[in-house]
PDB file of N, CA and C in Angstrom:
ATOM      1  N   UNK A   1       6.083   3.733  14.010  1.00  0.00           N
ATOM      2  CA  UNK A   1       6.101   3.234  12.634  1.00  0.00           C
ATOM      3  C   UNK A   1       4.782   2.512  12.373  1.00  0.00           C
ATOM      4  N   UNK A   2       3.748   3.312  11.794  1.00  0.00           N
ATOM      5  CA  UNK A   2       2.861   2.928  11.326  1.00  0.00           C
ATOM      6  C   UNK A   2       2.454   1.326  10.565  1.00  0.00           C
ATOM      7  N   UNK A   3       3.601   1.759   9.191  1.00  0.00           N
ATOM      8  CA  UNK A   3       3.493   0.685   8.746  1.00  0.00           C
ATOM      9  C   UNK A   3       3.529  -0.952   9.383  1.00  0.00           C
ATOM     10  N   UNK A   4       4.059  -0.722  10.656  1.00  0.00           N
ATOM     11  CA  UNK A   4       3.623  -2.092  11.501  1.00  0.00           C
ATOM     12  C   UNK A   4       2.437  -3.313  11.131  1.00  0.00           C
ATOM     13  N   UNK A   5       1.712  -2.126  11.640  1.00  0.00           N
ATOM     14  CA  UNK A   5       0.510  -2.428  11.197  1.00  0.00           C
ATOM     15  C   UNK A   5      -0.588  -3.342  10.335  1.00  0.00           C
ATOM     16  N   UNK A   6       0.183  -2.458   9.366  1.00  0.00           N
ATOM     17  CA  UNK A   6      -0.599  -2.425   8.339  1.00  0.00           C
ATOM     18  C   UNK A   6       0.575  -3.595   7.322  1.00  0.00           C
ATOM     19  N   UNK A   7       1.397  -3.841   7.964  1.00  0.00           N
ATOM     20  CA  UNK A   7       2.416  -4.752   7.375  1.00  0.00           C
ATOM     21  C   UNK A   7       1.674  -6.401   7.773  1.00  0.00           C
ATOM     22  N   UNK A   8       1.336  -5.958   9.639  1.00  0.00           N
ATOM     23  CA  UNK A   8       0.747  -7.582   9.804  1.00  0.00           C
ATOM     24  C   UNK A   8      -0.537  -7.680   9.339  1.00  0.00           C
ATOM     25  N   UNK A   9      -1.486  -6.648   8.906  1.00  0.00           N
ATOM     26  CA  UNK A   9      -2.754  -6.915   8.377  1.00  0.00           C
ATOM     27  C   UNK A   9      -2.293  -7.826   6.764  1.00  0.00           C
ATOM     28  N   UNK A  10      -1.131  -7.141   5.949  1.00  0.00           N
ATOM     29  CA  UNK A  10      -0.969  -7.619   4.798  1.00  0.00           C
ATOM     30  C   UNK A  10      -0.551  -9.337   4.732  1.00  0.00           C
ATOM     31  N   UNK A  11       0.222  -9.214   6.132  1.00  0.00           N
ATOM     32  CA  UNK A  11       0.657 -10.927   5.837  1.00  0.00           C
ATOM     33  C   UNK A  11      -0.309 -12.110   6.192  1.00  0.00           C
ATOM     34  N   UNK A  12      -1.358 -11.305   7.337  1.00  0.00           N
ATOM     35  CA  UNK A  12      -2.495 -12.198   7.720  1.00  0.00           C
ATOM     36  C   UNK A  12      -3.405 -12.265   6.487  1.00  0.00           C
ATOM     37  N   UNK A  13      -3.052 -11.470   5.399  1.00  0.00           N
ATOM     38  CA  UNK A  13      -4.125 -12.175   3.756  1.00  0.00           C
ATOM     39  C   UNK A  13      -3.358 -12.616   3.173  1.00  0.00           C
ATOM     40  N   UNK A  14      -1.727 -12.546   3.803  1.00  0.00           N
ATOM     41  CA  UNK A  14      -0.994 -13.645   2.590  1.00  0.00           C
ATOM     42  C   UNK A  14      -1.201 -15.164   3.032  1.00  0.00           C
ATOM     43  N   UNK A  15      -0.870 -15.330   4.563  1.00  0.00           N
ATOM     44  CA  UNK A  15      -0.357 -16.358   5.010  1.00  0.00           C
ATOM     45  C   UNK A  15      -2.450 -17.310   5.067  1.00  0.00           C
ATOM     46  N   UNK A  16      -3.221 -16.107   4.501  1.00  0.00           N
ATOM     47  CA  UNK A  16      -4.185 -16.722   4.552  1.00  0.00           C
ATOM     48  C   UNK A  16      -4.731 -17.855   3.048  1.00  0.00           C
ATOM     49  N   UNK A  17      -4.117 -16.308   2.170  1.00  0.00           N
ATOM     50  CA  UNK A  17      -4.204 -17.095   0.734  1.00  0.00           C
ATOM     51  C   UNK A  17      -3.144 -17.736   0.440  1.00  0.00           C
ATOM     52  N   UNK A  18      -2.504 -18.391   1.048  1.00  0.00           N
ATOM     53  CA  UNK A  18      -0.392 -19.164   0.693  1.00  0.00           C
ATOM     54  C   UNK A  18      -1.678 -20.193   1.368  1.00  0.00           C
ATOM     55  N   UNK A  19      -2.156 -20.778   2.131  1.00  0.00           N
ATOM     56  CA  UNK A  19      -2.559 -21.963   2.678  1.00  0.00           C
ATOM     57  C   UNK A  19      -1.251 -22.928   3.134  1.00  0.00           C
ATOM     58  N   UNK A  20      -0.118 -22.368   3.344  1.00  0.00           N
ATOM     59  CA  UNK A  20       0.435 -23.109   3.931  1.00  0.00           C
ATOM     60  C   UNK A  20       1.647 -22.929   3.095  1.00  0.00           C
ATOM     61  N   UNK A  21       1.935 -22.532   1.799  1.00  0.00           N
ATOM     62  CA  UNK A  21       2.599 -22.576   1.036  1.00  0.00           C
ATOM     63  C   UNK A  21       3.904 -21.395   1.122  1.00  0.00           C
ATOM     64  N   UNK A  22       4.867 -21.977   0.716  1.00  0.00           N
ATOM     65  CA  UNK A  22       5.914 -20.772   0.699  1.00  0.00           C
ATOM     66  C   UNK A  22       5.623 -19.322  -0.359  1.00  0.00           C
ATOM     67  N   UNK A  23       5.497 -18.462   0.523  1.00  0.00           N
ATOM     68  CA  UNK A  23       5.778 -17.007  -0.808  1.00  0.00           C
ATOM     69  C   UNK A  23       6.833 -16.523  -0.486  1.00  0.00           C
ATOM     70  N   UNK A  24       7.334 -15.920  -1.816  1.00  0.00           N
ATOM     71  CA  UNK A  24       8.393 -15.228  -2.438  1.00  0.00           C
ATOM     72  C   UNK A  24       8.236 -13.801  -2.782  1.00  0.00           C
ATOM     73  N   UNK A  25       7.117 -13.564  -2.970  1.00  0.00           N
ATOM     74  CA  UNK A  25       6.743 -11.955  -3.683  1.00  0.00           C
ATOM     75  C   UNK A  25       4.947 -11.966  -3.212  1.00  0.00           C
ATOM     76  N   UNK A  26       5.068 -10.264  -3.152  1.00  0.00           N
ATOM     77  CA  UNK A  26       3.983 -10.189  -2.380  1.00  0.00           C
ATOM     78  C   UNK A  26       3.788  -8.710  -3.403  1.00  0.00           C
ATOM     79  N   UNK A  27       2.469  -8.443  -3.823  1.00  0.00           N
ATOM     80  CA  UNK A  27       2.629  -6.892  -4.542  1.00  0.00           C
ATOM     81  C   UNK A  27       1.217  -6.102  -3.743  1.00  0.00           C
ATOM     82  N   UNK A  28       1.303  -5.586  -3.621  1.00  0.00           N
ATOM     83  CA  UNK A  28       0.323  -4.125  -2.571  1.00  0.00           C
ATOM     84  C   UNK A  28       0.048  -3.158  -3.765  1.00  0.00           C
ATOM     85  N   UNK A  29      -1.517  -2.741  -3.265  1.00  0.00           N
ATOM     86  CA  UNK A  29      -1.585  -1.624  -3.699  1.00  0.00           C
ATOM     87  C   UNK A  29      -2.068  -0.344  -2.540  1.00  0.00           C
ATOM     88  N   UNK A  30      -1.236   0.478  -2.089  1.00  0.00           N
ATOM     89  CA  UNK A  30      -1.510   0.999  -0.997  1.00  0.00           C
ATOM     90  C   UNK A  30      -2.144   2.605  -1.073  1.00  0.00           C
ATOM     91  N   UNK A  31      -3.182   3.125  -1.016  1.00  0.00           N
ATOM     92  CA  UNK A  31      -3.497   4.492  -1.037  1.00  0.00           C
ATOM     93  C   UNK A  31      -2.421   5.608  -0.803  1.00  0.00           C
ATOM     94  N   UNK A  32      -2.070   6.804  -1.016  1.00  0.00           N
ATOM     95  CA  UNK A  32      -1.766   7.785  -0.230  1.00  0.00           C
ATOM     96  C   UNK A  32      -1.979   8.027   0.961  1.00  0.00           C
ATOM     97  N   UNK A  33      -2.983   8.081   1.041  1.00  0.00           N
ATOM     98  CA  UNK A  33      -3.280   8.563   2.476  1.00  0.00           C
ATOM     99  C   UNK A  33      -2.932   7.778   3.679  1.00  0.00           C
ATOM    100  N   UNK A  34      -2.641   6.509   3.085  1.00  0.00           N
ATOM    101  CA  UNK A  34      -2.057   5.641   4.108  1.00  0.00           C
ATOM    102  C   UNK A  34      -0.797   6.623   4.873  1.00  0.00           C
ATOM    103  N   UNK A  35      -0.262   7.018   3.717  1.00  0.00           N
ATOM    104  CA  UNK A  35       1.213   8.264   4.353  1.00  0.00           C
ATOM    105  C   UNK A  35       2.158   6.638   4.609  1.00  0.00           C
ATOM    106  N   UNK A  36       2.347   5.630   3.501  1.00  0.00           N
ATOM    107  CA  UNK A  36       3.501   4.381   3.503  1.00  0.00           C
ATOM    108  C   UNK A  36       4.508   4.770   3.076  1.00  0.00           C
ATOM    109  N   UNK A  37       5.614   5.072   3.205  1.00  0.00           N
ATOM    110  CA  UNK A  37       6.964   5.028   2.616  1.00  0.00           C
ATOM    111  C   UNK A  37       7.338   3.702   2.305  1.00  0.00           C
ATOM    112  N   UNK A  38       8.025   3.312   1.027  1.00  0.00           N
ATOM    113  CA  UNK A  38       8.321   2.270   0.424  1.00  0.00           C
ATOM    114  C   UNK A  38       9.188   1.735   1.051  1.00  0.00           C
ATOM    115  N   UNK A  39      10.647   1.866   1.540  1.00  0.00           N
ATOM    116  CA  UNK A  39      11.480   1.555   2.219  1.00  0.00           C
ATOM    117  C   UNK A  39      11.031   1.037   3.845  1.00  0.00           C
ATOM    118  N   UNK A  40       9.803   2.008   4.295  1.00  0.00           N
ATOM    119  CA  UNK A  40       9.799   1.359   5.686  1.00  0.00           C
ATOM    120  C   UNK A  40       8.377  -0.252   5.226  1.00  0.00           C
ATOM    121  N   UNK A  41       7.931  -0.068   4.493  1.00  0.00           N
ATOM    122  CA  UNK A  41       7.228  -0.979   4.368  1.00  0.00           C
ATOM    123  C   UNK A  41       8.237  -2.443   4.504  1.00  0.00           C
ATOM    124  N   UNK A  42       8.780  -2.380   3.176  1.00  0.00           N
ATOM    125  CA  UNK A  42       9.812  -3.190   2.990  1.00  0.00           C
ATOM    126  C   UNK A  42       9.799  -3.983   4.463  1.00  0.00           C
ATOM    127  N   UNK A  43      11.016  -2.717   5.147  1.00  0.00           N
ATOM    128  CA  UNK A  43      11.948  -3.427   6.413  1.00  0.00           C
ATOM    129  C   UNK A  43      10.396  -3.490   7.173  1.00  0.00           C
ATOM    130  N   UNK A  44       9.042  -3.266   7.407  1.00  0.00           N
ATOM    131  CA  UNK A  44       8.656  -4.053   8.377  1.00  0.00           C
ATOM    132  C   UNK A  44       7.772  -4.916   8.115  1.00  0.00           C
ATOM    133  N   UNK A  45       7.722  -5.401   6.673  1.00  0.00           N
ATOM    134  CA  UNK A  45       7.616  -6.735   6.087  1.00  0.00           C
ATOM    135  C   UNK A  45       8.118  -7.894   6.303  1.00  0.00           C
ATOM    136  N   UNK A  46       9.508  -7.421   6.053  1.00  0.00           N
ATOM    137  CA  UNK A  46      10.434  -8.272   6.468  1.00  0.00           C
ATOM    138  C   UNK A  46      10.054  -8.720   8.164  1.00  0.00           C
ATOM    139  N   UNK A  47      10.382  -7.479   9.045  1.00  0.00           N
ATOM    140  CA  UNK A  47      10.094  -8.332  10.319  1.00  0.00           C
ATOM    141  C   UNK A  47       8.835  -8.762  10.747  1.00  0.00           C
ATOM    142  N   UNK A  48       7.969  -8.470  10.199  1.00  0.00           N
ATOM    143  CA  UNK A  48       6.485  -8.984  11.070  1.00  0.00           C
ATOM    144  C   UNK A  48       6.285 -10.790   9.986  1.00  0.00           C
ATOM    145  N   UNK A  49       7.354 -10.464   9.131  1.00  0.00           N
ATOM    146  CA  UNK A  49       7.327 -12.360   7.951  1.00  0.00           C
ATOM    147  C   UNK A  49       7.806 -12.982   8.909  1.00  0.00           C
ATOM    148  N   UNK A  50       9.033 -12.715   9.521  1.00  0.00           N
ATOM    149  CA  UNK A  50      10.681 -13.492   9.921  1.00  0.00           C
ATOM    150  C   UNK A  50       9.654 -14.874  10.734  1.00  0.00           C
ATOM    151  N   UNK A  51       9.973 -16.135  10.316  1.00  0.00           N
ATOM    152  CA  UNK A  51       9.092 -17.324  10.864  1.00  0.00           C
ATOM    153  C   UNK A  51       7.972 -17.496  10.574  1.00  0.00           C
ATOM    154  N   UNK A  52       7.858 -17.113   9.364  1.00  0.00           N
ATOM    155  CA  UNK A  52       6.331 -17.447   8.404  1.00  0.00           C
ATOM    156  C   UNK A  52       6.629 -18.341   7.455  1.00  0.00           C
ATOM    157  N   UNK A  53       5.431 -18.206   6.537  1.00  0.00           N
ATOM    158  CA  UNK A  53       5.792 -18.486   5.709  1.00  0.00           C
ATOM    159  C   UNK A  53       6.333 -17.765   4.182  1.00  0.00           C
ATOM    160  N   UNK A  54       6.003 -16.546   4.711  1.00  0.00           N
ATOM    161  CA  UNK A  54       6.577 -15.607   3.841  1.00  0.00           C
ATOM    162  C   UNK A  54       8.162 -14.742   4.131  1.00  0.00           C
ATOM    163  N   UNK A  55       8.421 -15.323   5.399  1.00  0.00           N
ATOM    164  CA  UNK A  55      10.137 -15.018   5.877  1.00  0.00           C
ATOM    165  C   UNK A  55      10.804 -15.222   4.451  1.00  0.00           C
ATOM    166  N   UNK A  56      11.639 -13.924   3.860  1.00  0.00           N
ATOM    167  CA  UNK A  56      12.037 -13.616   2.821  1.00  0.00           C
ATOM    168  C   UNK A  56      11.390 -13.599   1.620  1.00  0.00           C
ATOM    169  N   UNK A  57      10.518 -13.216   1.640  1.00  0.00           N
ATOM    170  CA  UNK A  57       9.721 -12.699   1.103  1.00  0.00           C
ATOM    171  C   UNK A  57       9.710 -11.195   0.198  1.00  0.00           C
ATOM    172  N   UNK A  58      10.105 -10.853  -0.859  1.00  0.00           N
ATOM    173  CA  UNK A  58      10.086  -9.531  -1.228  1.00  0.00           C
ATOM    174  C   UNK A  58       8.335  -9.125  -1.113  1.00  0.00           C
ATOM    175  N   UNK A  59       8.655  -7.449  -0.852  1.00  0.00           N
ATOM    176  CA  UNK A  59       7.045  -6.948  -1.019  1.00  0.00           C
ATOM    177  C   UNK A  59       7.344  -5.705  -1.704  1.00  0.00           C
ATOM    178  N   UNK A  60       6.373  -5.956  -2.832  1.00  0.00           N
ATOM    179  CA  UNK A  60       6.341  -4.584  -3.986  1.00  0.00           C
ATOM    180  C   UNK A  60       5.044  -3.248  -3.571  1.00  0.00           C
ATOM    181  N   UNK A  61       5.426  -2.380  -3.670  1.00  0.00           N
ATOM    182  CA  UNK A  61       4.680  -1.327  -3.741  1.00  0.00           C
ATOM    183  C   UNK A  61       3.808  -0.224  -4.445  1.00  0.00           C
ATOM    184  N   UNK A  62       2.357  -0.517  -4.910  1.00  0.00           N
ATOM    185  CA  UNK A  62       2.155   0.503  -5.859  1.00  0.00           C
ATOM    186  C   UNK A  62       1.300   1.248  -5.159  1.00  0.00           C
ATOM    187  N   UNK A  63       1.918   2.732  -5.306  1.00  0.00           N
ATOM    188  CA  UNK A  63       1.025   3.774  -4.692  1.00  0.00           C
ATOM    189  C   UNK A  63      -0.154   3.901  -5.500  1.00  0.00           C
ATOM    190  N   UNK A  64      -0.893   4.380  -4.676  1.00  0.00           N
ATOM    191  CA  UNK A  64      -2.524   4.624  -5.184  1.00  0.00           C
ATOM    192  C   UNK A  64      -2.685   6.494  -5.216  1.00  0.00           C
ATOM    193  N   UNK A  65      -3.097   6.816  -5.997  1.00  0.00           N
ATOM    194  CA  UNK A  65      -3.529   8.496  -5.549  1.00  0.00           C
ATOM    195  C   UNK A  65      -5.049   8.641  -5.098  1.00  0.00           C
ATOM    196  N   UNK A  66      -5.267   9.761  -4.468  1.00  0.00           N
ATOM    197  CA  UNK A  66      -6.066  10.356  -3.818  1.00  0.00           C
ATOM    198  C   UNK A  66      -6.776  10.812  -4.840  1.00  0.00           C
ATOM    199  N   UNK A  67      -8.166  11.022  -5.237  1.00  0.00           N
ATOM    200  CA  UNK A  67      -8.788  11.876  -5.904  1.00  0.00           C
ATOM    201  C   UNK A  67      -9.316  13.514  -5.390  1.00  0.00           C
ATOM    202  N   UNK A  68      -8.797  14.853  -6.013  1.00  0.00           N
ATOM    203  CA  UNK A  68      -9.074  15.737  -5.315  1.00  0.00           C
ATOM    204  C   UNK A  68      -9.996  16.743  -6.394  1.00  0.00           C
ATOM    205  N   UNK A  69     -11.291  17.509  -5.499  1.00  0.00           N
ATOM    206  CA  UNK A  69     -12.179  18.101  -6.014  1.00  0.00           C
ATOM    207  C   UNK A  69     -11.962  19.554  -5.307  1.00  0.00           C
ATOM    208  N   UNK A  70     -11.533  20.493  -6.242  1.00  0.00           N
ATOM    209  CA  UNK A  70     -12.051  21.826  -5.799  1.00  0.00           C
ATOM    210  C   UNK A  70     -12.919  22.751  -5.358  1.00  0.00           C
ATOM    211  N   UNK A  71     -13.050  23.028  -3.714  1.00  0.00           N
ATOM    212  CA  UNK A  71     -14.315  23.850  -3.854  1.00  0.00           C
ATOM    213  C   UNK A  71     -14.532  24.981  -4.390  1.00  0.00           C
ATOM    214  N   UNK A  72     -13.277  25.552  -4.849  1.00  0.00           N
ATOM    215  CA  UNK A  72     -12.525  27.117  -4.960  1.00  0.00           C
ATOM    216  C   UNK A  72     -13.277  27.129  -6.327  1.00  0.00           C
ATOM    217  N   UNK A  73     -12.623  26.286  -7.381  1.00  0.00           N
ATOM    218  CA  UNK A  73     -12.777  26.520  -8.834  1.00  0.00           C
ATOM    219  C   UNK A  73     -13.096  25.651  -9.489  1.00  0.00           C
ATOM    220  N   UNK A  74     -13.520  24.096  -8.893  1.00  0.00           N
ATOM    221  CA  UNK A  74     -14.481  22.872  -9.372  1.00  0.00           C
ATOM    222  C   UNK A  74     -13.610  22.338 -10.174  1.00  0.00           C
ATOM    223  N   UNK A  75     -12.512  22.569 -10.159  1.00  0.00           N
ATOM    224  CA  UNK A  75     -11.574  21.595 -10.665  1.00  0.00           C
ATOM    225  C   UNK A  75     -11.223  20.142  -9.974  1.00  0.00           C
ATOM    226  N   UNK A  76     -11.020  19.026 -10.869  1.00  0.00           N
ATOM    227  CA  UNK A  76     -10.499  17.580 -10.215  1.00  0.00           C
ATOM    228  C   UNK A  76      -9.661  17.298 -10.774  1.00  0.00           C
ATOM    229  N   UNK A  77      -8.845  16.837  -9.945  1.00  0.00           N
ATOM    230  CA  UNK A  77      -7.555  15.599 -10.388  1.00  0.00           C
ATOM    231  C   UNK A  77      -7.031  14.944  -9.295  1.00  0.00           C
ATOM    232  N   UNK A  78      -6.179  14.157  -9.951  1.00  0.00           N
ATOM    233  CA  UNK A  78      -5.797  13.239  -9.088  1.00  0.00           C
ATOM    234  C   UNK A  78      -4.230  13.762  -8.122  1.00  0.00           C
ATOM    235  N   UNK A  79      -3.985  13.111  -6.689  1.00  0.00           N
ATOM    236  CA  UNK A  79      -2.753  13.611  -6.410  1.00  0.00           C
ATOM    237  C   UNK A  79      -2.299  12.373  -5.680  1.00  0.00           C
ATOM    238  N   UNK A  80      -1.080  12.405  -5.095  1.00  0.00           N
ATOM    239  CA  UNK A  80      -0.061  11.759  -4.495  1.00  0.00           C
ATOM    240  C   UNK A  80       0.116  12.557  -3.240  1.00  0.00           C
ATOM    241  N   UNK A  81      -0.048  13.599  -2.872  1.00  0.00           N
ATOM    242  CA  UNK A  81      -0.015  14.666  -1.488  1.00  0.00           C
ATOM    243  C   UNK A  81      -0.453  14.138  -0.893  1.00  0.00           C
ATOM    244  N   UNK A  82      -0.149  14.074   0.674  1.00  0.00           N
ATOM    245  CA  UNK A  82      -0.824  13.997   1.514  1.00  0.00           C
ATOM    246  C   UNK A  82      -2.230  14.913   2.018  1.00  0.00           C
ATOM    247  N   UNK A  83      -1.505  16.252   2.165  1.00  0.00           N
ATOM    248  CA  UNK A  83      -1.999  17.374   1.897  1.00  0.00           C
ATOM    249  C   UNK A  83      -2.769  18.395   0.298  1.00  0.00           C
ATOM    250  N   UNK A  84      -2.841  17.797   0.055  1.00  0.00           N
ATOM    251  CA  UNK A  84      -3.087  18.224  -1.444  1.00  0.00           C
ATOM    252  C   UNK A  84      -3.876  20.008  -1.518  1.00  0.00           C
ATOM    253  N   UNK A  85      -3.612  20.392  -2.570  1.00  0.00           N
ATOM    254  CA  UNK A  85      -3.913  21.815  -2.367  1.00  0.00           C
ATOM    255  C   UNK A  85      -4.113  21.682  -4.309  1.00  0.00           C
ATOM    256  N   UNK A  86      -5.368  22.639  -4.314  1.00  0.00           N
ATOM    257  CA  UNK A  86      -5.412  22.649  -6.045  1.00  0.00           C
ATOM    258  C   UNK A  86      -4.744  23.409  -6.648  1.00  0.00           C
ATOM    259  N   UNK A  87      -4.053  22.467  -7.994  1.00  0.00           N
ATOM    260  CA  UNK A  87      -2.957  22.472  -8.920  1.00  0.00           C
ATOM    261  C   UNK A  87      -3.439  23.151  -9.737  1.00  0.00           C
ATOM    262  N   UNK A  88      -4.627  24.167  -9.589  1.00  0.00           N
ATOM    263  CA  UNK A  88      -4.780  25.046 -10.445  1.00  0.00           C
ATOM    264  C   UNK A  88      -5.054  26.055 -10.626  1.00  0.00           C
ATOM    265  N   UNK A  89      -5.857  26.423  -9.244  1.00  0.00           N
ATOM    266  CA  UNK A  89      -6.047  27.604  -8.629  1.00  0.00           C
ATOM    267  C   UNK A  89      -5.358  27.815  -7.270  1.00  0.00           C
ATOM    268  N   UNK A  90      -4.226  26.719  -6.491  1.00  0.00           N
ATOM    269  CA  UNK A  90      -3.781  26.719  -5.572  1.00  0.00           C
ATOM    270  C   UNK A  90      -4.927  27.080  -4.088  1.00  0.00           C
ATOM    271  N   UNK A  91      -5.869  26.763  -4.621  1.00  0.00           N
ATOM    272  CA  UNK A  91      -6.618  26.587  -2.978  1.00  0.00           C
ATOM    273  C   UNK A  91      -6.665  25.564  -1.982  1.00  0.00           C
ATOM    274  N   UNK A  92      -6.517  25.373  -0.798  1.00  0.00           N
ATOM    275  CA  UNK A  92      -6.440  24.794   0.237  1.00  0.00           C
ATOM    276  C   UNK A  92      -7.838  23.738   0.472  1.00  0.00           C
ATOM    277  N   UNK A  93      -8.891  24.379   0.181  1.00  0.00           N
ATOM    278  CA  UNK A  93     -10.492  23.920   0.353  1.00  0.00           C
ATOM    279  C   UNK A  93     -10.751  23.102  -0.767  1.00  0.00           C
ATOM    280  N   UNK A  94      -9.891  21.802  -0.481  1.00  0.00           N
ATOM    281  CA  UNK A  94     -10.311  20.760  -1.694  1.00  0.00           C
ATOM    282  C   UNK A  94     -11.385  19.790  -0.691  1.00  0.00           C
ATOM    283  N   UNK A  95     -11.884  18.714  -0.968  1.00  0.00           N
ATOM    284  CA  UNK A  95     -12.378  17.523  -1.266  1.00  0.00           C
ATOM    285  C   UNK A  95     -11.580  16.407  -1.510  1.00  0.00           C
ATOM    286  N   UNK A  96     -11.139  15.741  -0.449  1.00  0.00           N
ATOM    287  CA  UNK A  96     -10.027  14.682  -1.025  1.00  0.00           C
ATOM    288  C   UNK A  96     -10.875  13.111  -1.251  1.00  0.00           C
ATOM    289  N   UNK A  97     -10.983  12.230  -1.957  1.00  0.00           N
ATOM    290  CA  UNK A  97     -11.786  10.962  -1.506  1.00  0.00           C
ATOM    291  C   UNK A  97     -11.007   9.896  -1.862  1.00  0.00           C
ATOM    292  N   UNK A  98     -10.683   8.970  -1.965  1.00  0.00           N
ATOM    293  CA  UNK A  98      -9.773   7.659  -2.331  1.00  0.00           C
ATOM    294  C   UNK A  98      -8.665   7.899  -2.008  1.00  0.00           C
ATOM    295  N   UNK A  99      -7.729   7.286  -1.856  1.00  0.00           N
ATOM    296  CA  UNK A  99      -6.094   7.068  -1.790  1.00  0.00           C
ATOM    297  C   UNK A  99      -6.198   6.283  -0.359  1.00  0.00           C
ATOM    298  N   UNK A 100      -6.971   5.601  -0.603  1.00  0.00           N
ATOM    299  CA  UNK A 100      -7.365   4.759   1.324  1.00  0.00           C
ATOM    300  C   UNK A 100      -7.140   3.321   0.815  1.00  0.00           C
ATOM    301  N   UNK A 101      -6.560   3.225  -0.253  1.00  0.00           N
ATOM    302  CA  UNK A 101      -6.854   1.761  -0.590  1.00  0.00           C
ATOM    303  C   UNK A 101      -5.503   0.582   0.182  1.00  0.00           C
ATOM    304  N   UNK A 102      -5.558  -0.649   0.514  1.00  0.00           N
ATOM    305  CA  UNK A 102      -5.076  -1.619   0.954  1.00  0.00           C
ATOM    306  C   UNK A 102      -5.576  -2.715  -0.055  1.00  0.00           C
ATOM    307  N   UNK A 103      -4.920  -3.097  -0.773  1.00  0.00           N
ATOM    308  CA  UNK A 103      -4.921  -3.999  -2.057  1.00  0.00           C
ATOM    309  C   UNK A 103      -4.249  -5.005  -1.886  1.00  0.00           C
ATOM    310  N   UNK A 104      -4.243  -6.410  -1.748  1.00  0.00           N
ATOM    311  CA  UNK A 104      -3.321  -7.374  -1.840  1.00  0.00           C
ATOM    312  C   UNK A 104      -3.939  -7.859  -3.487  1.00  0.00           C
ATOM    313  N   UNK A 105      -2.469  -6.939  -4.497  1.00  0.00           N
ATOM    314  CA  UNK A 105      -2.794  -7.525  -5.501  1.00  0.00           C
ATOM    315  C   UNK A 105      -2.408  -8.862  -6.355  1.00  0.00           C
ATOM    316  N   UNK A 106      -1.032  -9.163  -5.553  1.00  0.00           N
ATOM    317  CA  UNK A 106       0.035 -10.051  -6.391  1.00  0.00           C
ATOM    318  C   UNK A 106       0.365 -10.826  -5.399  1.00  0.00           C
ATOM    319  N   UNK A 107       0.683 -12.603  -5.719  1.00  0.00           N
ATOM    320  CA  UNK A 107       1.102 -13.272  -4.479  1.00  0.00           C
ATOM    321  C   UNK A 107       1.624 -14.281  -5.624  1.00  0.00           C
ATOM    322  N   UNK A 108       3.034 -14.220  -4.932  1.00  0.00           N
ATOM    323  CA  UNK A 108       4.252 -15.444  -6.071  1.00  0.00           C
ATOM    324  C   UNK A 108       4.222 -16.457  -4.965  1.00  0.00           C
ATOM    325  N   UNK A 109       3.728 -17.759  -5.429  1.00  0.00           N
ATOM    326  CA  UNK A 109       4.298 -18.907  -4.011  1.00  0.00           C
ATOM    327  C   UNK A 109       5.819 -19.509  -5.027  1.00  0.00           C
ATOM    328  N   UNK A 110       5.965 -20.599  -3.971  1.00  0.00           N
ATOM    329  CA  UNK A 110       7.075 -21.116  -3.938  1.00  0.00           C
ATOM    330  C   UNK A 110       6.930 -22.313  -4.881  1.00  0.00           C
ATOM    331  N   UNK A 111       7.623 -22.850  -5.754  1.00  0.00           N
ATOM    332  CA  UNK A 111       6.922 -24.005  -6.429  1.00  0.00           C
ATOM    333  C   UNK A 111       7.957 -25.419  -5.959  1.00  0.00           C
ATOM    334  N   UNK A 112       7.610 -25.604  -5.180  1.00  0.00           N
ATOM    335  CA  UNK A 112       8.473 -27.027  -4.023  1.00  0.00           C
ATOM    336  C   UNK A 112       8.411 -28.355  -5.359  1.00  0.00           C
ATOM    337  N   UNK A 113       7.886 -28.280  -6.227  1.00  0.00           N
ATOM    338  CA  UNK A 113       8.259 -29.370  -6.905  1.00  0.00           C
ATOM    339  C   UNK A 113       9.693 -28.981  -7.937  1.00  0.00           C
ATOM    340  N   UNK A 114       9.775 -28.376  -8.040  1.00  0.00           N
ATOM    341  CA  UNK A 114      10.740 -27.604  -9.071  1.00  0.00           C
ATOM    342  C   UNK A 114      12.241 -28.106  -8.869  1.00  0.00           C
TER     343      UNK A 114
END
């Protein structure tokens, strides 16, 4: 499970920007190509938080797409595939570039005076 990973890279920029503070919500922006499933992110959010400061913590997910260039027929667009193949001439010999992104876009703290 990949997302391991890339779950404790996300909390080492939360627990960096929380300075100490409780979070509640955490929002990502994660490429395609990462290949993240939303659900496993989640559950290994949850465990790489458990004794943080982000232990219960929700984490939101926005996929990012890949940008793909045709060599076949010079067509571009954007995809969500891992594999991507062009949506217009169906060729295999694309150009894929972006969907690599790791975004910590959103961070809810806790408001302890409240």
């Amino acid at each position: 499970m990949h997302e391991i990973g890339l779950c404790e890279s996300i909390l080492g920029a939360v627990t960096q920007r929380a300075e100490g503070r409780r979070v509640n919500r955490v929002k990502v922006r994660i490429g395609v190509r990462h290949g993240v499933a939303e659900p496993a992110l989640k559950q290994g959010f949850a465990l790489v938080a458990t004794g943080t400061t982000a232990d219960g913590a929700e984490i939101d997910m926005v996929a990012v797409p890949a940008h793909v260039t045709c060599s076949a027929c010079g067509r571009a667009e954007q995809s969500m595939d891992m594999l991507p193949v062009c949506a217009f001439c169906g060729s295999a010999d694309v150009v894929v570039t972006g969907g690599d992104d790791l975004i910590l876009e959103e961070l809810h703290l806790v408001d302890l005076r409240a």
